[in-house]
Protein backbone atom coordinates (compact mmCIF):
# COMPACT_ATOMS: atom_id res chain seq x y z
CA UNK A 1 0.00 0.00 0.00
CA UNK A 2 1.16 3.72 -0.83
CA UNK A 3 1.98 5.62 1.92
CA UNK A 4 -1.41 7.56 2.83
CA UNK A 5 -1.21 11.30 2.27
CA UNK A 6 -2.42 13.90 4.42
CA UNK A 7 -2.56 17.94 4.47
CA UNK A 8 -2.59 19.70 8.02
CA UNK A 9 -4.12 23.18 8.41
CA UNK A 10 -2.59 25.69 11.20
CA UNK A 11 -5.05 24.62 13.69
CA UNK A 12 -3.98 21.22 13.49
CA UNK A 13 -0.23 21.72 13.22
CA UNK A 14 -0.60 23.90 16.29
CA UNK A 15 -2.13 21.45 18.36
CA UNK A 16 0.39 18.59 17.50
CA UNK A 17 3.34 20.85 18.39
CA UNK A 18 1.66 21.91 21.64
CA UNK A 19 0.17 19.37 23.11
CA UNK A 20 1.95 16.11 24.07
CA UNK A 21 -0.96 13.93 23.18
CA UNK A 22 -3.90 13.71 21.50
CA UNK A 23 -4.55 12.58 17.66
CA UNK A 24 -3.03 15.96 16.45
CA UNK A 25 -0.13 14.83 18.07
CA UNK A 26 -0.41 10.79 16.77
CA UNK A 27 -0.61 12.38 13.15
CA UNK A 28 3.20 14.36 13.59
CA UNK A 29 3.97 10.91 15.46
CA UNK A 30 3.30 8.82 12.42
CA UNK A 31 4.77 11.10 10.19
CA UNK A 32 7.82 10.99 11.88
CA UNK A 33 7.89 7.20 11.71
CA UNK A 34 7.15 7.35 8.03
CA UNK A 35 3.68 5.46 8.49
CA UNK A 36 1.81 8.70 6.60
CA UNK A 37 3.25 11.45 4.66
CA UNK A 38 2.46 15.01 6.02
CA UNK A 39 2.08 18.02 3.70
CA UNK A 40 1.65 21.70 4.39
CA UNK A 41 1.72 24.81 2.82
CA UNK A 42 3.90 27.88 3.09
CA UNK A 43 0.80 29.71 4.40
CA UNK A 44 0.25 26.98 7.26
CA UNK A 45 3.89 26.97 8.04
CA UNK A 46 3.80 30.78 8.49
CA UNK A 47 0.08 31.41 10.58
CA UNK A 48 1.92 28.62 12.92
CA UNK A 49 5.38 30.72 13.79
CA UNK A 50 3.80 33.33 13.67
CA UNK A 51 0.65 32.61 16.31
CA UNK A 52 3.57 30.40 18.30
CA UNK A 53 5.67 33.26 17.96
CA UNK A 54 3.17 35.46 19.58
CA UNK A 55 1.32 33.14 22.21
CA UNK A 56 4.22 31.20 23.45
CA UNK A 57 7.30 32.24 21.72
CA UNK A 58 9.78 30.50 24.25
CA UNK A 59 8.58 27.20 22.25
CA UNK A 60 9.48 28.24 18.88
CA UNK A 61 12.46 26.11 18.38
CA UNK A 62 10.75 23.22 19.79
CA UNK A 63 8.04 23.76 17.37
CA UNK A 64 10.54 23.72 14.16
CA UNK A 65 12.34 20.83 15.75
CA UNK A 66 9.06 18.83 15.94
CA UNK A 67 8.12 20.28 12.24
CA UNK A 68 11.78 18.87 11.06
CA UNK A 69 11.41 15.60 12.58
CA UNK A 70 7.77 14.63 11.36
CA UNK A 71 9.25 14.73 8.09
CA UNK A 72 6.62 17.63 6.83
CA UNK A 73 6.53 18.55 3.35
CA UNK A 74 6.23 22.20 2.80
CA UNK A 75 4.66 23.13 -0.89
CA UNK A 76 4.44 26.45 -2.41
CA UNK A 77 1.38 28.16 -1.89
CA UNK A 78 -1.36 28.11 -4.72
CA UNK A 79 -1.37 30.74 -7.21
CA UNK A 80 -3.88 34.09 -6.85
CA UNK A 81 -5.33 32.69 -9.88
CA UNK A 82 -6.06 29.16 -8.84
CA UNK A 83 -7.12 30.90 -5.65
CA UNK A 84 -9.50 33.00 -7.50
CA UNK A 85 -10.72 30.27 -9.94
CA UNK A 86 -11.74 28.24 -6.74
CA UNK A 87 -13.43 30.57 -4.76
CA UNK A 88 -16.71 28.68 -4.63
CA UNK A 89 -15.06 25.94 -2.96
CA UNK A 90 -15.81 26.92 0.24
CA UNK A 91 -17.51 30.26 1.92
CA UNK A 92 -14.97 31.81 3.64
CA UNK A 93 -12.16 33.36 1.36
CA UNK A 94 -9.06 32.98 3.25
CA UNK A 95 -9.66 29.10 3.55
CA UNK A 96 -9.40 28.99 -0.33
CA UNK A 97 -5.75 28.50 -0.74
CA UNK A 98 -5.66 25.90 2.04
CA UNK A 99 -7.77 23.80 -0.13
CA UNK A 100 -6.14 24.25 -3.33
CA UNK A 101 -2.68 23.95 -1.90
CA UNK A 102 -4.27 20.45 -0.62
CA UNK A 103 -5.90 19.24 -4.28
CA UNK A 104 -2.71 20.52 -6.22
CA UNK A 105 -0.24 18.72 -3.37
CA UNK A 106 -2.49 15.37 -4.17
CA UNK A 107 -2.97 14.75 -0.79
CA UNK A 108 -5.96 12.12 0.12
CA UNK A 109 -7.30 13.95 3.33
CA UNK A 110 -7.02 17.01 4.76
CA UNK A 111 -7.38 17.42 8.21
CA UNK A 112 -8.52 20.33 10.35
CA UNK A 113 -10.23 21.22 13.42
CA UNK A 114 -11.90 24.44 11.87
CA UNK A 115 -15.29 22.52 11.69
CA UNK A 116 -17.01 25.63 11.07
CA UNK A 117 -15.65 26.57 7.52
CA UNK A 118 -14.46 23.21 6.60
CA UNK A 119 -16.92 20.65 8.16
CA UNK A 120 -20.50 22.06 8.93
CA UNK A 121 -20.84 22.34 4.80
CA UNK A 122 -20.54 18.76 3.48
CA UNK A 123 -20.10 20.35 -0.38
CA UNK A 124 -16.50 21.97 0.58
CA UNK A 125 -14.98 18.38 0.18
CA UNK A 126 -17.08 17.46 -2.50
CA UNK A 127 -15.84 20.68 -4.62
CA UNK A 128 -12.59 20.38 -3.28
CA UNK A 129 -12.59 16.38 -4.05
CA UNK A 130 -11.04 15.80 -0.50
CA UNK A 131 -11.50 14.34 2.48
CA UNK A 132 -11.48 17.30 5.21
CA UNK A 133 -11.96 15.67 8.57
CA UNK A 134 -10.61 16.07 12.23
CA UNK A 135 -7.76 14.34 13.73
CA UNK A 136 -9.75 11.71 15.13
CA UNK A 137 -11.37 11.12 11.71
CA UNK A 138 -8.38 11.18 10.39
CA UNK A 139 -7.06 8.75 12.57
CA UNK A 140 -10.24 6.54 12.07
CA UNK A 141 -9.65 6.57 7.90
CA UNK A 142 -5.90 5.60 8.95
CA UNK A 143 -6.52 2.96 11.12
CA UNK A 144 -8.92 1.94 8.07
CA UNK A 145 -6.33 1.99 5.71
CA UNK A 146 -3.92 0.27 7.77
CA UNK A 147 -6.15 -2.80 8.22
CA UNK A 148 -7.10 -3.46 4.58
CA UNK A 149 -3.09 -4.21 4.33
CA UNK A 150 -3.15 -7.00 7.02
């Protein structure tokens, strides 16, 4: 089986450096073991040093260390004009490049715990062609995925 692909959002990312458990935290875990391959964008990448740098900015080297050892790809955000060519993706505007960072990156899922722009309206993955779940859903298509190879 392929190694299953996954894009993180800030919220996500944030919670896996922070906390020491919980499924955001199993996600960077299985990255780092190579069991799942964890992309991100440039955007993510920056909203995350930049809120760590502001809220707790004594773990900021942690929080790259953590980033370098989960093995995280980092792509290039989406052009303004794919941006702008997807806007009906999804009704608020500034989670447009998340999802077309995701669908050009090829990832399978991507995961977030912003429930209110991402989950509460089903159509987002269906225009997007994603899966856009939580961690713990993420987890649960995982732990899926994992047992149709045994």
């Amino acid at each position: 089986m392929p190694i299953p692909e996954i894009f993180l959002d800030s919220s996500v990312l944030m919670a896996g450096i922070i906390s020491s458990q919980g499924a955001s935290r199993v996600l960077l875990l299985l990255s780092e073991d190579q069991k799942i391959r964890i992309t991100i964008s440039e955007q993510v990448i920056i909203e995350v040093e930049r809120n760590i740098a502001r809220k707790i900015p004594k773990i900021l080297s942690y929080a790259r260390e953590i980033i370098l050892q989960s093995q995280i790809i980092i792509v290039r955000d989406p052009s303004k004009i794919d941006v702008l060519q997807h806007q009906d993706w999804i009704s608020h505007p500034a989670d447009v490049p998340i999802l077309v960072a995701a669908t050009i990156a090829k990832t399978e899922f991507l995961v977030t715990l912003n429930t209110k722009h991402f989950l509460d309206d089903p159509q987002v993955a269906l225009r997007a062609g994603l899966q856009i779940g939580t961690p713990g859903d993420a987890l649960k298509w995982l732990r899926e995925r994992f047992q149709e190879d045994i």
